[in-house]
C-alpha atoms as a PDB file:
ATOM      1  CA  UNK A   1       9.845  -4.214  -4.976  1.00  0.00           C
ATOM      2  CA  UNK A   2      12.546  -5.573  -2.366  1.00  0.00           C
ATOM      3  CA  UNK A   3      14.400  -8.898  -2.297  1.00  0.00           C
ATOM      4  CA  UNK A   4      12.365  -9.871  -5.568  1.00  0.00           C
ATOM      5  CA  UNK A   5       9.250  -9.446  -3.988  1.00  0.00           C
ATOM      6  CA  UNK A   6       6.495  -7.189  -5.721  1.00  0.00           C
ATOM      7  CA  UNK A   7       4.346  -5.037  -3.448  1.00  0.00           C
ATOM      8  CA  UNK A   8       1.115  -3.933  -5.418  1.00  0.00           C
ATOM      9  CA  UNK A   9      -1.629  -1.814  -5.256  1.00  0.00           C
ATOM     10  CA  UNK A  10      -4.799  -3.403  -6.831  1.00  0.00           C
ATOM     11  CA  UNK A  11      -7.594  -1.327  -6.754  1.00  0.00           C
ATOM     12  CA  UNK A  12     -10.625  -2.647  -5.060  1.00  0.00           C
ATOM     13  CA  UNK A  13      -8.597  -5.833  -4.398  1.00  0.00           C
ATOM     14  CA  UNK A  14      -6.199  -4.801  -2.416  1.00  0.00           C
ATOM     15  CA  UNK A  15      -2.626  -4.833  -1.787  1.00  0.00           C
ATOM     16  CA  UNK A  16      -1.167  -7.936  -3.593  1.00  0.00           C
ATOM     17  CA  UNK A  17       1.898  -9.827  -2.548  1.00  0.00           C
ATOM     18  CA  UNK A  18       3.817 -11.052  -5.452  1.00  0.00           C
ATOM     19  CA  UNK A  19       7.361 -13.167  -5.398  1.00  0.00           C
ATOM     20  CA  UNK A  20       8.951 -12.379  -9.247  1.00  0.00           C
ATOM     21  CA  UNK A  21      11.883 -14.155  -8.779  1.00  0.00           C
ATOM     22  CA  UNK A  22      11.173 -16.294 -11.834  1.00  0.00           C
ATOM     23  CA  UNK A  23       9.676 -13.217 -14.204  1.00  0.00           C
ATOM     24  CA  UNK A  24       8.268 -16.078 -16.766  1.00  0.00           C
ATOM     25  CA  UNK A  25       6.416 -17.549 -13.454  1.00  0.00           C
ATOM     26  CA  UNK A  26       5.591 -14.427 -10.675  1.00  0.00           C
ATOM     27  CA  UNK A  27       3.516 -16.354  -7.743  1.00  0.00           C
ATOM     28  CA  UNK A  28       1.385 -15.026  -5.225  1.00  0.00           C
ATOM     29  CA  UNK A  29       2.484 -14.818  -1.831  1.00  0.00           C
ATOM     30  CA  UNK A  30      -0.921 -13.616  -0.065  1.00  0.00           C
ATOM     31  CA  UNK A  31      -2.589 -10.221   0.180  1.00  0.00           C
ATOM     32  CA  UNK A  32      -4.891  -7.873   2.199  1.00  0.00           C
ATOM     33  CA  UNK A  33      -8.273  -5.915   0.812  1.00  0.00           C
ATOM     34  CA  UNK A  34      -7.930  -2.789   1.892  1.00  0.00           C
ATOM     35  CA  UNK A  35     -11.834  -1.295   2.469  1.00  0.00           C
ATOM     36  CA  UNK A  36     -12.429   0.904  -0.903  1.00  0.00           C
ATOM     37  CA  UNK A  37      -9.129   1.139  -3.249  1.00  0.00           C
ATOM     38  CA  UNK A  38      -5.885   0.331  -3.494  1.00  0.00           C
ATOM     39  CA  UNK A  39      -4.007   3.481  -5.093  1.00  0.00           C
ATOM     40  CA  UNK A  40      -0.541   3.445  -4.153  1.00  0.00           C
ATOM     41  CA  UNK A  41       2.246   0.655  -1.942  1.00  0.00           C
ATOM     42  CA  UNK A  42       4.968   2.405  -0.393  1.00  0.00           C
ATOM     43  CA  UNK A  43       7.283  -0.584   2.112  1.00  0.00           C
ATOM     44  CA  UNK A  44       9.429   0.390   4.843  1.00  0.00           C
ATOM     45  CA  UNK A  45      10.656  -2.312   7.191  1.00  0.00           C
ATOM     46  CA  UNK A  46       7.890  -4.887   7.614  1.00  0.00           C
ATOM     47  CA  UNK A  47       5.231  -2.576   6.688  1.00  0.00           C
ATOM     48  CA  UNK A  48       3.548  -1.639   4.219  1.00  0.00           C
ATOM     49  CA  UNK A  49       1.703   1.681   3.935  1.00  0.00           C
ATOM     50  CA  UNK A  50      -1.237   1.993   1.278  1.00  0.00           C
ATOM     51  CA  UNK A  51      -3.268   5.200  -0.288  1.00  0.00           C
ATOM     52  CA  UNK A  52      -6.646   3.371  -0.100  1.00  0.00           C
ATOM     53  CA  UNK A  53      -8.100   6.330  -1.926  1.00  0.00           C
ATOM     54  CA  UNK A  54     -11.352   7.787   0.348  1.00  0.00           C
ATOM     55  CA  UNK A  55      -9.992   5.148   3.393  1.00  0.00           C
ATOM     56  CA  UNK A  56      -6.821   6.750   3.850  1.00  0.00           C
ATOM     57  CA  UNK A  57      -3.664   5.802   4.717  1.00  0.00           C
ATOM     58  CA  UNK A  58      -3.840   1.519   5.582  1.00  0.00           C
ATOM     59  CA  UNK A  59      -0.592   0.514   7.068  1.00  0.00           C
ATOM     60  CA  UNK A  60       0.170  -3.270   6.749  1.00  0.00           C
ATOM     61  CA  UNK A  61       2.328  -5.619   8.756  1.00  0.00           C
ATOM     62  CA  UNK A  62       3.786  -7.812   5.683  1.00  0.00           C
ATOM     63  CA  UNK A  63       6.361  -9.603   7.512  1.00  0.00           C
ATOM     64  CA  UNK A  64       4.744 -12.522   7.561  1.00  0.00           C
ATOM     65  CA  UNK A  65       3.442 -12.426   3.105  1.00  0.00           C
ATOM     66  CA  UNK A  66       0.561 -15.187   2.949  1.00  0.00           C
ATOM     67  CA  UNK A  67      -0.758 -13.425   6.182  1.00  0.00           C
ATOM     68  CA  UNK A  68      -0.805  -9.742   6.253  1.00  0.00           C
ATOM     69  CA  UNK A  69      -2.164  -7.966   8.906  1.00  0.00           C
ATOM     70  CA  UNK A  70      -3.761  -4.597   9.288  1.00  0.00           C
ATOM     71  CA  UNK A  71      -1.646  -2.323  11.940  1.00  0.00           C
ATOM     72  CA  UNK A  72      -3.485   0.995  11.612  1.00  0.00           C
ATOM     73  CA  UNK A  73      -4.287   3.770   9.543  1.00  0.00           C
ATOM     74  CA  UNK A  74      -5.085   7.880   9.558  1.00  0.00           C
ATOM     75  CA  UNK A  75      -8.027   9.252   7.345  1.00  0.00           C
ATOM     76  CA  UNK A  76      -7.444  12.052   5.236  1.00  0.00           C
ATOM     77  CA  UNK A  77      -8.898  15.263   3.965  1.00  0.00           C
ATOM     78  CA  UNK A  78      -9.737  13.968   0.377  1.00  0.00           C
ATOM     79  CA  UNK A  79      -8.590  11.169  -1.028  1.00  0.00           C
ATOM     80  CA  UNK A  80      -5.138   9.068  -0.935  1.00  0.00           C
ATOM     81  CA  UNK A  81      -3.669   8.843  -3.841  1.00  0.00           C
ATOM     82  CA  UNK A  82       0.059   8.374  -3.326  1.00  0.00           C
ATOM     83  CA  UNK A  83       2.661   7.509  -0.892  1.00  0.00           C
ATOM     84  CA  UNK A  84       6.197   7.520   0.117  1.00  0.00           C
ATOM     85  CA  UNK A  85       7.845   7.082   3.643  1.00  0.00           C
ATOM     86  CA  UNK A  86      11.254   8.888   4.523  1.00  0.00           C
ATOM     87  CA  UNK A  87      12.060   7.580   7.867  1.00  0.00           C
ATOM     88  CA  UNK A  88      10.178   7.838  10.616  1.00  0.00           C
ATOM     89  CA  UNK A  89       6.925   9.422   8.049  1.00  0.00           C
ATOM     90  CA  UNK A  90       4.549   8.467   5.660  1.00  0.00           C
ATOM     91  CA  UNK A  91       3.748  11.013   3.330  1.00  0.00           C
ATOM     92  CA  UNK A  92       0.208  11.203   1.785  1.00  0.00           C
ATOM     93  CA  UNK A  93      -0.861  12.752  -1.904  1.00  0.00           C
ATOM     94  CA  UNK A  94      -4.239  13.762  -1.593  1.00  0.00           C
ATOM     95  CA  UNK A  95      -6.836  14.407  -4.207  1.00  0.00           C
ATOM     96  CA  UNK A  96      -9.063  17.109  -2.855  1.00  0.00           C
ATOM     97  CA  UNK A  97     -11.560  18.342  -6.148  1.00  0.00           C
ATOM     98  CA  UNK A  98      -8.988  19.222  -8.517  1.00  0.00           C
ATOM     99  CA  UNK A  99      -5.894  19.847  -6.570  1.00  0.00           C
ATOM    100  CA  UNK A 100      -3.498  17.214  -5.065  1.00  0.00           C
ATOM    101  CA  UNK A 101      -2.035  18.137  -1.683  1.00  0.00           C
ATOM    102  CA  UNK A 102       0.838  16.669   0.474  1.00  0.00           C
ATOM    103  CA  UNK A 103      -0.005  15.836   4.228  1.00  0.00           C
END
């Protein structure tokens, strides 16, 4: 969440866009479908980067809320189940059979 806006992973819908300024009355600001499954939002910037499980990494240009846009991505050896970005790098958790791995 940043300036009392909710970034969300949604499954098979996407990553939602949520303004919770008002908690009794959270509205949605827009969102992007990602192509299987939305796993896991990490936002640095004006983007933000998505696990979309057997997709890979999605990053998202969310400076603009009711109109995302798709930047890129990297596919991975498994599938994305977590993120987090530490400066310049987005780092992946992978699901590969059993075992999750870092890349």
């Amino acid at each position: 969440m940043r300036d009392s806006v909710a970034y969300v992973a949604d499954g098979e819908t996407g990553l939602q866009i949520i303004d919770v300024s008002n908690p009794a009355g959270p509205v949605r600001l827009g969102g992007y479908d990602t192509s299987v499954s939305a796993r896991a939002v990490a936002v640095a910037g004006t983007n933000a980067y998505v696990a979309d499980d057997s997709a890979g990494l999605q990053i998202i240009d969310v400076s603009n809320p009711a109109r995302p846009v798709r930047l890129g991505g990297c596919d991975v050896n498994g599938w994305a189940r977590a993120v987090a970005v530490a400066g310049t790098n987005a780092y992946v958790g992978v699901l590969q059979g059993r075992c999750i791995s870092l890349m």
